[in-house]
C-alpha atoms as a PDB file:
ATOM      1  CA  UNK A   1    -102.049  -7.569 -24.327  1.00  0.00           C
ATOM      2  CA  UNK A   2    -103.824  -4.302 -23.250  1.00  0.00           C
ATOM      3  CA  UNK A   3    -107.061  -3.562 -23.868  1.00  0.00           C
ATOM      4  CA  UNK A   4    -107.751  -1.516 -26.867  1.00  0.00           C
ATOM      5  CA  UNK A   5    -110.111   1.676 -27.066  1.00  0.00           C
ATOM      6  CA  UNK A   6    -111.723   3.425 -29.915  1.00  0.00           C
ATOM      7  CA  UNK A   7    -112.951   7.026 -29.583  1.00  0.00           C
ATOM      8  CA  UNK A   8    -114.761   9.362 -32.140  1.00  0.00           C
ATOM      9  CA  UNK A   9    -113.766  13.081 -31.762  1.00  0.00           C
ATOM     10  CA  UNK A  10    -115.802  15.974 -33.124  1.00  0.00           C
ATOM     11  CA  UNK A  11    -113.819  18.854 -34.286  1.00  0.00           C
ATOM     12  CA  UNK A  12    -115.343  22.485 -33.439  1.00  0.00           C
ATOM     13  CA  UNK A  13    -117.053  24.066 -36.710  1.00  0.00           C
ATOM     14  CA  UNK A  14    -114.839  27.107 -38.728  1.00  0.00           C
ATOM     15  CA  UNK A  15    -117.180  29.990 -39.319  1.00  0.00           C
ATOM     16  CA  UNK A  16    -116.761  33.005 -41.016  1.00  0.00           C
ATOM     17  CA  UNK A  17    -118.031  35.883 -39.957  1.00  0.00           C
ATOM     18  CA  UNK A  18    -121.178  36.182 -41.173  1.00  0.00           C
ATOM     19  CA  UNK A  19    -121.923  32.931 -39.439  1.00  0.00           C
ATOM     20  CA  UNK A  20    -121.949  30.519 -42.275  1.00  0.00           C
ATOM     21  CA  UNK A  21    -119.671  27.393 -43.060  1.00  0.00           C
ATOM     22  CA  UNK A  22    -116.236  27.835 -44.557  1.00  0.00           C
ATOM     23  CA  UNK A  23    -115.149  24.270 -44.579  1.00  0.00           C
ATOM     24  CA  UNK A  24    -117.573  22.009 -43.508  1.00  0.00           C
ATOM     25  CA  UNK A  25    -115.464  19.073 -43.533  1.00  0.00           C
ATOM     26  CA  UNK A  26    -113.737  20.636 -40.026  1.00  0.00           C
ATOM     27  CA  UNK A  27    -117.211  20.197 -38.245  1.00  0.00           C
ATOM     28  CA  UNK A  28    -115.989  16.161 -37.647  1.00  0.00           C
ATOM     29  CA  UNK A  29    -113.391  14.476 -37.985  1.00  0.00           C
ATOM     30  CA  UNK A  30    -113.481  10.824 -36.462  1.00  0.00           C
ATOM     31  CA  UNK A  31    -110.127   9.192 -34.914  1.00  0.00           C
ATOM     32  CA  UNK A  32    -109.197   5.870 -33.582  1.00  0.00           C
ATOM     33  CA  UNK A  33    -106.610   6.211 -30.763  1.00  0.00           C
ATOM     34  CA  UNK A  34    -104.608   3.212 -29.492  1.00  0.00           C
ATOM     35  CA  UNK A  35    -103.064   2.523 -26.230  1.00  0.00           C
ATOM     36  CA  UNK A  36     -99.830   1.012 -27.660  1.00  0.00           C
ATOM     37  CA  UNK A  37     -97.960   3.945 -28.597  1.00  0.00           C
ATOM     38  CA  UNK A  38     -95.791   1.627 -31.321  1.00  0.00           C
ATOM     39  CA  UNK A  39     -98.781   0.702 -32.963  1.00  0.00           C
ATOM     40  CA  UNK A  40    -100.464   4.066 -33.245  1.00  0.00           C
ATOM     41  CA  UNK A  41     -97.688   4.797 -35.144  1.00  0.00           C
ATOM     42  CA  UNK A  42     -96.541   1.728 -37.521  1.00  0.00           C
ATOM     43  CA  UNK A  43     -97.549   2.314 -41.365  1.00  0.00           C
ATOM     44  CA  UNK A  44    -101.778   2.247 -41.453  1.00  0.00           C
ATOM     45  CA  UNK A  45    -102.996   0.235 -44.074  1.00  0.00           C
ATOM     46  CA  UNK A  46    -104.515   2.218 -47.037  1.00  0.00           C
ATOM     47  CA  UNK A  47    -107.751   1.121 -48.651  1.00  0.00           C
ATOM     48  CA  UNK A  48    -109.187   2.378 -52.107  1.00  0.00           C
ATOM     49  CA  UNK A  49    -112.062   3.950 -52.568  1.00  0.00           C
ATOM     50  CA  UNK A  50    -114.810   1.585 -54.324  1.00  0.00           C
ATOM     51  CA  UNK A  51    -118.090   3.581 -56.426  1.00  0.00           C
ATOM     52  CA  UNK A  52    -121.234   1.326 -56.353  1.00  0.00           C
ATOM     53  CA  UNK A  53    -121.650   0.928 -59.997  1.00  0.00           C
ATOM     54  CA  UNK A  54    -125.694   1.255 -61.287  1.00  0.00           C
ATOM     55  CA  UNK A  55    -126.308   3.109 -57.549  1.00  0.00           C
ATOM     56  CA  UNK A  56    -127.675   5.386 -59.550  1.00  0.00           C
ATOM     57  CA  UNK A  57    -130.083   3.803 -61.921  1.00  0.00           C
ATOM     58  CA  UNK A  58    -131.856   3.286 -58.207  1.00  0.00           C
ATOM     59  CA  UNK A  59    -131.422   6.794 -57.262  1.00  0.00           C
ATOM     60  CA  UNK A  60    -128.999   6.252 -55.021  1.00  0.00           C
ATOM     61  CA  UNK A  61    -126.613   9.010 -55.190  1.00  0.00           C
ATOM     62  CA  UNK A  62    -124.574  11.576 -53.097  1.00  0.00           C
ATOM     63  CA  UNK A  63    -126.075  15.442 -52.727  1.00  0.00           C
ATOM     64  CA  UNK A  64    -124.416  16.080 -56.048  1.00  0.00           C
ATOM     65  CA  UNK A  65    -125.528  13.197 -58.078  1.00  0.00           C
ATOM     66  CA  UNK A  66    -122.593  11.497 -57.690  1.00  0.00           C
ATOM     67  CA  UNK A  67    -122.084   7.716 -57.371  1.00  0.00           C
ATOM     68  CA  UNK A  68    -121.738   6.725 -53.413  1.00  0.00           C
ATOM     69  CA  UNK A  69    -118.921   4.553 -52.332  1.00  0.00           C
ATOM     70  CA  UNK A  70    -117.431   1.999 -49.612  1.00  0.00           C
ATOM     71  CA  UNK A  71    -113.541   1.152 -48.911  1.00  0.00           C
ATOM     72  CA  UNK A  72    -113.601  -2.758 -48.516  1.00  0.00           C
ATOM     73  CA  UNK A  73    -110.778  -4.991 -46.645  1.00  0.00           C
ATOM     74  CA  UNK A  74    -111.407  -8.908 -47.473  1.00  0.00           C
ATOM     75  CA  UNK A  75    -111.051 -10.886 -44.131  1.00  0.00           C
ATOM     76  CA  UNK A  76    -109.324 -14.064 -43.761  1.00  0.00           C
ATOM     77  CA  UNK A  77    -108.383 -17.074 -41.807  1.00  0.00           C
ATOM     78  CA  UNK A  78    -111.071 -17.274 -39.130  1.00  0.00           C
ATOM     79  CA  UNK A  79    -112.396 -13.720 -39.938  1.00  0.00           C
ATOM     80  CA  UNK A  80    -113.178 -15.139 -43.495  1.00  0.00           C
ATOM     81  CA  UNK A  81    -117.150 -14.823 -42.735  1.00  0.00           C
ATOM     82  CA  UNK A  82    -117.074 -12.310 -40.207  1.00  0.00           C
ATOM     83  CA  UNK A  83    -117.904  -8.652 -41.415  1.00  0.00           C
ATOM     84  CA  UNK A  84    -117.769  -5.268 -40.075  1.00  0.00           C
ATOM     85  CA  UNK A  85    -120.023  -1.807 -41.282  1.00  0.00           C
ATOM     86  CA  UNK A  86    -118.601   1.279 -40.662  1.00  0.00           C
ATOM     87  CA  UNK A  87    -120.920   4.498 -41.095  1.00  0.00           C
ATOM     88  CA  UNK A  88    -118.428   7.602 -41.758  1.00  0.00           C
ATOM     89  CA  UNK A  89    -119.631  10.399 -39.711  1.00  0.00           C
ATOM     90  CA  UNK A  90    -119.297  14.147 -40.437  1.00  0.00           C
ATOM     91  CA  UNK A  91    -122.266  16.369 -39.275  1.00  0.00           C
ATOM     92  CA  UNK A  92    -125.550  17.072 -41.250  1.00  0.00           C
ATOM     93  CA  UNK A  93    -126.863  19.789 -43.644  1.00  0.00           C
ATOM     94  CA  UNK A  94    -130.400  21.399 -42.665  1.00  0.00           C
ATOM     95  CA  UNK A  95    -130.740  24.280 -45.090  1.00  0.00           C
ATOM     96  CA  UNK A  96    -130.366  24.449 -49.142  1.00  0.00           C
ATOM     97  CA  UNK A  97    -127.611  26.948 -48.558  1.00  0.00           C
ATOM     98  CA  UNK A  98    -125.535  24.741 -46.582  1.00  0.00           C
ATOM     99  CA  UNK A  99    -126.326  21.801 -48.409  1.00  0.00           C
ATOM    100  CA  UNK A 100    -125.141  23.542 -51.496  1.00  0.00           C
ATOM    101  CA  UNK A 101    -121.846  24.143 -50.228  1.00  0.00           C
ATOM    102  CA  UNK A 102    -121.709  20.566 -48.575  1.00  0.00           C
ATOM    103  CA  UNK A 103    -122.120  18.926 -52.150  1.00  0.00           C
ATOM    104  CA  UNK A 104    -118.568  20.735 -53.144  1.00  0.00           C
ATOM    105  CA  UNK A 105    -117.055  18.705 -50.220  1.00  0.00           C
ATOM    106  CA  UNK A 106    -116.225  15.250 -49.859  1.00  0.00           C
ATOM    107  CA  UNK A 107    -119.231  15.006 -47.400  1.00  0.00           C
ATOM    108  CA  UNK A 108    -121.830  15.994 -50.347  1.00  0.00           C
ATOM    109  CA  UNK A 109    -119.461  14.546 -53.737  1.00  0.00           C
ATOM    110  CA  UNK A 110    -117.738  11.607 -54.442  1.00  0.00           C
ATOM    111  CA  UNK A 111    -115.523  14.168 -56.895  1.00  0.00           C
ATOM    112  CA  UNK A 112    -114.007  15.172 -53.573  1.00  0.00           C
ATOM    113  CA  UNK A 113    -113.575  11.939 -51.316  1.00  0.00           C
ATOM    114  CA  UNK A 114    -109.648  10.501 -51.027  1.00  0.00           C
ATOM    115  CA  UNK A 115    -109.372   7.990 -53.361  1.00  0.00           C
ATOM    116  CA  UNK A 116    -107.534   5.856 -50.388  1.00  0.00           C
ATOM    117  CA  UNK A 117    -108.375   5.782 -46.561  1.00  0.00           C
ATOM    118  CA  UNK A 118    -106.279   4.306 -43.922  1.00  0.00           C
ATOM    119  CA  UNK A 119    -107.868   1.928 -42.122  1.00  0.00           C
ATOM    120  CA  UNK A 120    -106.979   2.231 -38.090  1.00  0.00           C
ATOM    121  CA  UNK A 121    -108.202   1.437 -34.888  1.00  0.00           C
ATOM    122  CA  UNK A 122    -111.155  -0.783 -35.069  1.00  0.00           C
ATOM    123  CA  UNK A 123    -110.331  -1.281 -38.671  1.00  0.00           C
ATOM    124  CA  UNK A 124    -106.866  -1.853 -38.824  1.00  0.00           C
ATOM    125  CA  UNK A 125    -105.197  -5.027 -40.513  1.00  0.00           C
ATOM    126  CA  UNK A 126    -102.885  -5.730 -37.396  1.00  0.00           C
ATOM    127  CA  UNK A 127    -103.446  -7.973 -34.693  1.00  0.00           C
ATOM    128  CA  UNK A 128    -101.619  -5.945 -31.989  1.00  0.00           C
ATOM    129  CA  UNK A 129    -103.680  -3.150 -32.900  1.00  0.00           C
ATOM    130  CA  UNK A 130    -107.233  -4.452 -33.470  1.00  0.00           C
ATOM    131  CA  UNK A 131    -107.395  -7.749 -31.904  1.00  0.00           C
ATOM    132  CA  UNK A 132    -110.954  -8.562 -32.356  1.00  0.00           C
ATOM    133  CA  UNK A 133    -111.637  -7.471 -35.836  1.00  0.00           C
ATOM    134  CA  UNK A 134    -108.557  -7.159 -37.449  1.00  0.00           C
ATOM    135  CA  UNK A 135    -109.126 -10.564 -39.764  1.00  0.00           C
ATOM    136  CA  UNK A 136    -112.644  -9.678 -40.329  1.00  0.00           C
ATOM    137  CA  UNK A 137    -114.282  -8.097 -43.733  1.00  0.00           C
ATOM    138  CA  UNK A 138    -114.564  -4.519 -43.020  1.00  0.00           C
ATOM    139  CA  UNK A 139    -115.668  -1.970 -44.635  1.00  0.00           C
ATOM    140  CA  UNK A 140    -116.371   2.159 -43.870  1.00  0.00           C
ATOM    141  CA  UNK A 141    -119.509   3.371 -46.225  1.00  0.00           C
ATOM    142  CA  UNK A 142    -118.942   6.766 -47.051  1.00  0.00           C
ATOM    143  CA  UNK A 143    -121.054   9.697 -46.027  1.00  0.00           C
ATOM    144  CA  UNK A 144    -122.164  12.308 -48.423  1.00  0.00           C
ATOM    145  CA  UNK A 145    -126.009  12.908 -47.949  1.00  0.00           C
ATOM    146  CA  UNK A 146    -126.532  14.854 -44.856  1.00  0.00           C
ATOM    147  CA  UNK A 147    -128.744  13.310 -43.179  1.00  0.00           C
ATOM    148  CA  UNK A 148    -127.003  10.633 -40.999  1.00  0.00           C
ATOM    149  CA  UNK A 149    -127.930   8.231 -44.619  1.00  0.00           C
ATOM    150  CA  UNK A 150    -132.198   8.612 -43.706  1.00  0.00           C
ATOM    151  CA  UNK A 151    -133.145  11.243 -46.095  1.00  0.00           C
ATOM    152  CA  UNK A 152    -135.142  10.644 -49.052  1.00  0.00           C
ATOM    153  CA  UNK A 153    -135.997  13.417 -51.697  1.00  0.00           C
ATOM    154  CA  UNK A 154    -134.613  16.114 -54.084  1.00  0.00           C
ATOM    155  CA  UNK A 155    -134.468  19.870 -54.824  1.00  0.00           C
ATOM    156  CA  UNK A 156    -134.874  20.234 -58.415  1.00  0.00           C
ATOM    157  CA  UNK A 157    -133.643  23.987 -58.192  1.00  0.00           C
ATOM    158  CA  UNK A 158    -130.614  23.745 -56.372  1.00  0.00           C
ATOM    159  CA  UNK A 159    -129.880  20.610 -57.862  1.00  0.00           C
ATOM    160  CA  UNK A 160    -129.477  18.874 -54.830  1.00  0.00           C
ATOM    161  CA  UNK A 161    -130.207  15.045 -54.014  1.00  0.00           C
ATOM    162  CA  UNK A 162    -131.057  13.718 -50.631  1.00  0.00           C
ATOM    163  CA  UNK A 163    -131.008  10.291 -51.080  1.00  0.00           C
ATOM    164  CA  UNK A 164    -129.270   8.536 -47.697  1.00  0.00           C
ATOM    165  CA  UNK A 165    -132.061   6.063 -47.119  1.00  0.00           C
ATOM    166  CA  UNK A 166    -131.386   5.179 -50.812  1.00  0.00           C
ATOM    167  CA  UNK A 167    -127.598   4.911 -50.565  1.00  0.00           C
ATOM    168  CA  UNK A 168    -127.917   2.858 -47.314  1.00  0.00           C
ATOM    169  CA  UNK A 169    -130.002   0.169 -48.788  1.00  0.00           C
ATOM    170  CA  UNK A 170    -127.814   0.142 -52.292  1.00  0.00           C
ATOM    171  CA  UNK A 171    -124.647  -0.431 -50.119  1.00  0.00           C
ATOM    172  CA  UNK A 172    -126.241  -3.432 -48.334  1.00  0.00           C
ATOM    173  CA  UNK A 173    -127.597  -5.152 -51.201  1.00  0.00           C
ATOM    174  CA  UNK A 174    -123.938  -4.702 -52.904  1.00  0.00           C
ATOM    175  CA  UNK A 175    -122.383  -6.248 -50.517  1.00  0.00           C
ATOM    176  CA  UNK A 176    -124.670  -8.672 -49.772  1.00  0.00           C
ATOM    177  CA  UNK A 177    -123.632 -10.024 -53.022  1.00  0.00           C
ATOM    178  CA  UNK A 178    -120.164  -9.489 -52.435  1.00  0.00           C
ATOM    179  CA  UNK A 179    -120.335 -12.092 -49.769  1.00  0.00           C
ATOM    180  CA  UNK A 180    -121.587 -10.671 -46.750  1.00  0.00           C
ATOM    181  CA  UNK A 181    -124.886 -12.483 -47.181  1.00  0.00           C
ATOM    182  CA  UNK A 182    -122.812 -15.745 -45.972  1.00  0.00           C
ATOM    183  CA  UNK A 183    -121.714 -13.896 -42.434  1.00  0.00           C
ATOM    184  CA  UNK A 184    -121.488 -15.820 -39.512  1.00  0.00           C
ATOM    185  CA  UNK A 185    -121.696 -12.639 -37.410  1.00  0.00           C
ATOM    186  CA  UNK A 186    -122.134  -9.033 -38.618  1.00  0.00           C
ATOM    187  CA  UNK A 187    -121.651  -5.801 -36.243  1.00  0.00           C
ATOM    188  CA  UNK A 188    -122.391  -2.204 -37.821  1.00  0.00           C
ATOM    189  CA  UNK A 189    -120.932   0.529 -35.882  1.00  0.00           C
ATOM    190  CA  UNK A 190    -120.579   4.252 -37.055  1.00  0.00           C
ATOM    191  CA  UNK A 191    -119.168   7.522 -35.610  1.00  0.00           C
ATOM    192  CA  UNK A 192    -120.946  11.034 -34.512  1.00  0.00           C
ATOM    193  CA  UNK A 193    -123.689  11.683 -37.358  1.00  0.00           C
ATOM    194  CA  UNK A 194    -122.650   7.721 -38.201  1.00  0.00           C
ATOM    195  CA  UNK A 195    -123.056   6.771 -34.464  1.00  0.00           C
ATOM    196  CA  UNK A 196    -126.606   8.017 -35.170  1.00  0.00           C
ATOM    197  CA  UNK A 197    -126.904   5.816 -38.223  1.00  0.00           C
ATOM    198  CA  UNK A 198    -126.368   3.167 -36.643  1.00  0.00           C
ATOM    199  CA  UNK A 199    -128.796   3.511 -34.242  1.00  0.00           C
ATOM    200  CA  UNK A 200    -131.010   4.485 -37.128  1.00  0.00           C
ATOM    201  CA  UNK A 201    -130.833   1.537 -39.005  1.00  0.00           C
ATOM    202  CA  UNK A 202    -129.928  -1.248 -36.552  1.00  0.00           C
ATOM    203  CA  UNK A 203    -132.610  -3.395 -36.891  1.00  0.00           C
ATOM    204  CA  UNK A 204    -132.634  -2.646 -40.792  1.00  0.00           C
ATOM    205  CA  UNK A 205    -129.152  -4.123 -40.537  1.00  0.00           C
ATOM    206  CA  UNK A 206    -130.186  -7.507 -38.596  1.00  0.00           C
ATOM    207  CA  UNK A 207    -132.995  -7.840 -40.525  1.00  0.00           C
ATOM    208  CA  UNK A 208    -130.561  -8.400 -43.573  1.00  0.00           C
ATOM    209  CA  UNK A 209    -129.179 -11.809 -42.119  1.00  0.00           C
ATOM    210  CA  UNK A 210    -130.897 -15.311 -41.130  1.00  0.00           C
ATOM    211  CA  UNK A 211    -131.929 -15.680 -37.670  1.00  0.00           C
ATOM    212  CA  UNK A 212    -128.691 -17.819 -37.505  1.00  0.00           C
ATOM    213  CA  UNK A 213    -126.512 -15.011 -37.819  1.00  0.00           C
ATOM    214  CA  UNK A 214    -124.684 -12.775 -34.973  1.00  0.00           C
ATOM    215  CA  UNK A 215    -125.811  -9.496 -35.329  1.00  0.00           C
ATOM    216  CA  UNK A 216    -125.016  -6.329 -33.352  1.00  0.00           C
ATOM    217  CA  UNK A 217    -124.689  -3.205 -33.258  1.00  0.00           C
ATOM    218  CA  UNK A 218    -122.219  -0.222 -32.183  1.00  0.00           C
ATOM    219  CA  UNK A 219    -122.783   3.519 -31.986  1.00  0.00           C
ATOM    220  CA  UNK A 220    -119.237   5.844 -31.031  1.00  0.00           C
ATOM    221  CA  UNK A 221    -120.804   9.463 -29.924  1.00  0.00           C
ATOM    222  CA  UNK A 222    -123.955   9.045 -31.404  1.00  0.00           C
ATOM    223  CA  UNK A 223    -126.154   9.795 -28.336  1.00  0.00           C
ATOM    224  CA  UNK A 224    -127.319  13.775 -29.644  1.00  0.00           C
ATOM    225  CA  UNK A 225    -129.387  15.044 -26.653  1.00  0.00           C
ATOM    226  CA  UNK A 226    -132.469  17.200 -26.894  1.00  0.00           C
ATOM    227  CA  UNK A 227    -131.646  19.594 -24.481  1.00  0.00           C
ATOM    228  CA  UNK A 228    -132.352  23.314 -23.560  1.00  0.00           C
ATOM    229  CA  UNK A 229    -129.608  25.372 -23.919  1.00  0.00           C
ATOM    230  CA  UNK A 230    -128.582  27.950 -21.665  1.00  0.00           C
ATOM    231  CA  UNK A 231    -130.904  30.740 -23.322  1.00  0.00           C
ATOM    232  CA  UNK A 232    -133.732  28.337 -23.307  1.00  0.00           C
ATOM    233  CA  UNK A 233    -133.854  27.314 -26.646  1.00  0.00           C
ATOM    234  CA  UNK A 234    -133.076  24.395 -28.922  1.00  0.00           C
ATOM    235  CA  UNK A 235    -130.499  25.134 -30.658  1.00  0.00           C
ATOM    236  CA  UNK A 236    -129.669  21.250 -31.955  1.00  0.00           C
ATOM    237  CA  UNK A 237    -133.628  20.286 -31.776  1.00  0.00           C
ATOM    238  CA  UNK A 238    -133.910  23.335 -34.396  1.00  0.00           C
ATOM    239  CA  UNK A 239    -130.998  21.918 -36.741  1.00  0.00           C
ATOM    240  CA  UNK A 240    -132.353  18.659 -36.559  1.00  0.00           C
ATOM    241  CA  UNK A 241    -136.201  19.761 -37.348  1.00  0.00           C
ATOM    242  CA  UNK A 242    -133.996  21.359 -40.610  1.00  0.00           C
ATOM    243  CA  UNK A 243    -132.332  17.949 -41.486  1.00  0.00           C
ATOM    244  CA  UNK A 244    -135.590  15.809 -41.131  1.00  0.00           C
ATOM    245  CA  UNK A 245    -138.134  18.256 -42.951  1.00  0.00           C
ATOM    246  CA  UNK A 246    -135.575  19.482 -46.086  1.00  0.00           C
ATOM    247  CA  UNK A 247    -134.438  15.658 -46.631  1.00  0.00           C
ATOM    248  CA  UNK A 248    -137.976  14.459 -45.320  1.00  0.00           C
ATOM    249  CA  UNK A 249    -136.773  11.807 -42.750  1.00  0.00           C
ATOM    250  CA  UNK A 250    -139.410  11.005 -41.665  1.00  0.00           C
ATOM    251  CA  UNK A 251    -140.477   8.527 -44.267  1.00  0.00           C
ATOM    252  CA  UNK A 252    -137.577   6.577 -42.874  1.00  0.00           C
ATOM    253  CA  UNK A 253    -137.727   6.937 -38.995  1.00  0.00           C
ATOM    254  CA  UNK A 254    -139.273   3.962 -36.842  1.00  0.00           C
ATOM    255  CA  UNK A 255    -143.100   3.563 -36.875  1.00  0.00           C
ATOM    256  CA  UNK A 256    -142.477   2.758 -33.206  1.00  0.00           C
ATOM    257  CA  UNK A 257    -141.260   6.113 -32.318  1.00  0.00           C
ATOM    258  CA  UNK A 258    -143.188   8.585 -35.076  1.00  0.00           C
ATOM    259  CA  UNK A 259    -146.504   6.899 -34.120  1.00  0.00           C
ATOM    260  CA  UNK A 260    -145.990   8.361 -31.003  1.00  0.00           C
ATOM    261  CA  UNK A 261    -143.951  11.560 -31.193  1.00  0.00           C
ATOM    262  CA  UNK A 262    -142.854  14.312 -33.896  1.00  0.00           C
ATOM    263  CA  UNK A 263    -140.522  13.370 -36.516  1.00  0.00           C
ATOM    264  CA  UNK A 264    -137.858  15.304 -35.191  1.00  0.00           C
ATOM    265  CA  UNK A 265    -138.195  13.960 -31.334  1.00  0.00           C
ATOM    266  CA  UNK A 266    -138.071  10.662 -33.466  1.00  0.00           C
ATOM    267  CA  UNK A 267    -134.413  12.063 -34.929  1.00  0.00           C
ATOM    268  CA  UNK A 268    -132.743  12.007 -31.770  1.00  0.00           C
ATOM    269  CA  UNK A 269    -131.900   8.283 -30.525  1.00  0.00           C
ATOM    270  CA  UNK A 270    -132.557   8.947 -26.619  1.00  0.00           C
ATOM    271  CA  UNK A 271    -136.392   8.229 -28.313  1.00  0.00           C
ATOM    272  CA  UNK A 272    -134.960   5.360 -30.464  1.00  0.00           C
ATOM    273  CA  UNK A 273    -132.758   3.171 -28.400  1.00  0.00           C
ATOM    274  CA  UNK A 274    -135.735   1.153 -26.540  1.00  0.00           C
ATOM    275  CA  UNK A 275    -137.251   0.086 -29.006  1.00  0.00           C
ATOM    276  CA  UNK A 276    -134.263  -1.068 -30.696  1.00  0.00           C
ATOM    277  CA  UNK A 277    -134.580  -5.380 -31.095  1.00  0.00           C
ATOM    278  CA  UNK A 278    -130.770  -5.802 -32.064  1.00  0.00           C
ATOM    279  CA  UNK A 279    -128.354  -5.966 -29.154  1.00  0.00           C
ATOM    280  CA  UNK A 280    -126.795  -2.648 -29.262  1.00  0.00           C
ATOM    281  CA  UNK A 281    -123.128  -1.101 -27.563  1.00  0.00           C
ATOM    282  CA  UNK A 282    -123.698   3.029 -26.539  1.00  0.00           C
ATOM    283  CA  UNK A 283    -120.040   4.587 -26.106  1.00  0.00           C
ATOM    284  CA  UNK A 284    -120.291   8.228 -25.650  1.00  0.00           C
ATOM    285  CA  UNK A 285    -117.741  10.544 -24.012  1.00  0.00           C
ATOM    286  CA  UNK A 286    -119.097  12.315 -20.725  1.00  0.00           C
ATOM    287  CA  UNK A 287    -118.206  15.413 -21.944  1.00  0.00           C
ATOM    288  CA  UNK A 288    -118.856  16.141 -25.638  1.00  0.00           C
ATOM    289  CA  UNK A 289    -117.400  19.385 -26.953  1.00  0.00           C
ATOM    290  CA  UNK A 290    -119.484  19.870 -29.873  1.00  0.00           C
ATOM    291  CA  UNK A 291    -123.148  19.173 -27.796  1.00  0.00           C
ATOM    292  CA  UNK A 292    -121.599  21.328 -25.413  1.00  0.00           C
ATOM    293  CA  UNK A 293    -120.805  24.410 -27.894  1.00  0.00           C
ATOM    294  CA  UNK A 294    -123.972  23.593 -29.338  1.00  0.00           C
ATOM    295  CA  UNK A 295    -126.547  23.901 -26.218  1.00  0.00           C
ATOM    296  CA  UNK A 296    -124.355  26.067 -23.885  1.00  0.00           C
ATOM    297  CA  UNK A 297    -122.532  28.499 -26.025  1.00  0.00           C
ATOM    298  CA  UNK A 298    -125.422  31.720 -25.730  1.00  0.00           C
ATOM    299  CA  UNK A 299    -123.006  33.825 -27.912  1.00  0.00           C
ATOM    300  CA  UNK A 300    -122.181  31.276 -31.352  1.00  0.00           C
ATOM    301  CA  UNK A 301    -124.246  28.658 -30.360  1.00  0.00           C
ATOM    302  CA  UNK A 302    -127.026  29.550 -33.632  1.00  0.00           C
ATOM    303  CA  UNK A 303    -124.084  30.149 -35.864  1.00  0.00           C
ATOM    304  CA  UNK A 304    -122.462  26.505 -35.327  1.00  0.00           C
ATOM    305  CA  UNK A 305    -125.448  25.003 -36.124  1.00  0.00           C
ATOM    306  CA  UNK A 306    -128.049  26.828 -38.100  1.00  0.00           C
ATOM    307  CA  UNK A 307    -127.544  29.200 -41.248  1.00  0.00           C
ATOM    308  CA  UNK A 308    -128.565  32.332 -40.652  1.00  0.00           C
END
């Protein structure tokens, strides 16, 4: 059988032209691609959409108030007490403005997520396809805070709700009693903004199961660099400093890194991934189109990622 490999793509923002977003759900899109061509295109399995009911009587809600939600595959056979976490991806907001428009998306509102997903590559049902997790419990947490799920306060006047921190612990204690607290092994994985995640909340994750339990971790283009761009700025250190102090972050970034550097240097995982205790996979294309249209592109490079 050959090997099988995953990839996360990030799609190139639409702008309009005064700068600002016009569908925000084009900044990512995350796909699985499969080297068997007759797989990649047999029937996917589709998975329904499932609202944590009571999320938010712990304040756990998307940007719009909405309930957050989770599409769940049971495993089976062998699989039966293995589980899989998968963080959706799809970009941050870093201003009210954009944040505003992100909550009339299905990145901000639950109103607007598909009430089915297919599940492919490394969560597909079929053997051929997924050979390693195919049979195990997994499940793809859906992403509508903003702030790779780390932020943790409100804007009363724009009605906004930045609760990610909130929704990530909810999810875990739901399915925690849905079973998952009886795992044998556990790996959470994520793409792009859910790559980060990941790498966010890895040790959060192992620290969920006994000492007995396999834990690891996977993040798919999560590695966001902190790099000068070709005018000499910052362009993605800027948008992140907008994510971490509108959401405030930084209540929920690692002691071991904020003790020692900025909350937003603490944002980026190059100042993460050392101190990380849970054995940990890093798969990141060498070229990555967005990073590269964000810190190289002197011309748009403000308008992909800032509001102005």
């Amino acid at each position: 059988m050959k090997p099988m490999l995953y990839f996360c793509f990030v799609i190139v923002l639409i702008r309009s032209a005064s700068g600002f977003f016009e569908d925000l759900d084009a900044r990512e899109t995350s796909l699985s691609y499969l080297e068997n061509d007759a797989a990649a295109t047999s029937e996917p399995l589709m998975v329904p959409l499932t609202l944590i009911q009571g999320a938010d009587s712990k304040g756990a809600v998307c940007l719009d108030g909405t309930l957050p939600g989770y599409h769940i595959h049971r495993g089976s056979g062998s699989g039966a007490n293995s589980w899989l976490i998968h963080l959706e991806g799809g970009g941050w907001c870093n201003t009210i403005r954009n944040c505003v428009y992100r909550k009339t998306t299905r990145r901000g509102s639950a109103k607007f997520m598909e009430k089915q997903l297919p599940f492919t590559g490394i969560l597909s049902n079929k053997a051929e396809e997924n050979p390693d997790f195919f049979n195990w419990n997994r499940v793809k947490l859906r992403y509508c805070d903003g702030a790779s799920f780390s932020g943790d306060s409100q804007n009363e006047g724009a009605q906004l709700y930045f609760r990610g921190q909130r929704i990530w612990l909810t999810a875990m204690q739901d399915l925690m009693a849905k079973g998952m607290q009886n795992a044998d092994q556990a790996l959470l994985s994520g793409c792009s903004a859910g790559g980060l995640a990941s790498i966010l909340h890895c040790d959060e994750f192992r620290d969920l199961f006994p000492k007995t339990t396999k834990v690891k971790c996977l993040s798919d283009a999560g590695m966001f660099l902190d790099a000068v761009d070709v005018s000499g700025g910052h362009t993605l250190r800027n948008m992140f400093a907008g994510v971490v102090s509108l959401q405030e972050v930084q209540k929920n970034l690692p002691i071991t890194c904020t003790s020692q550097l900025d909350p937003t240097s603490c944002f980026f995982p190059q100042n993460l991934v050392a101190n990380i205790k849970t054995p940990m996979f890093l798969l990141n294309a060498a070229y990555d189109a967005w990073q590269r249209l964000e810190n190289y592109d002197v011309l748009d490079a403000n308008n992909y990622a800032v509001d102005t």
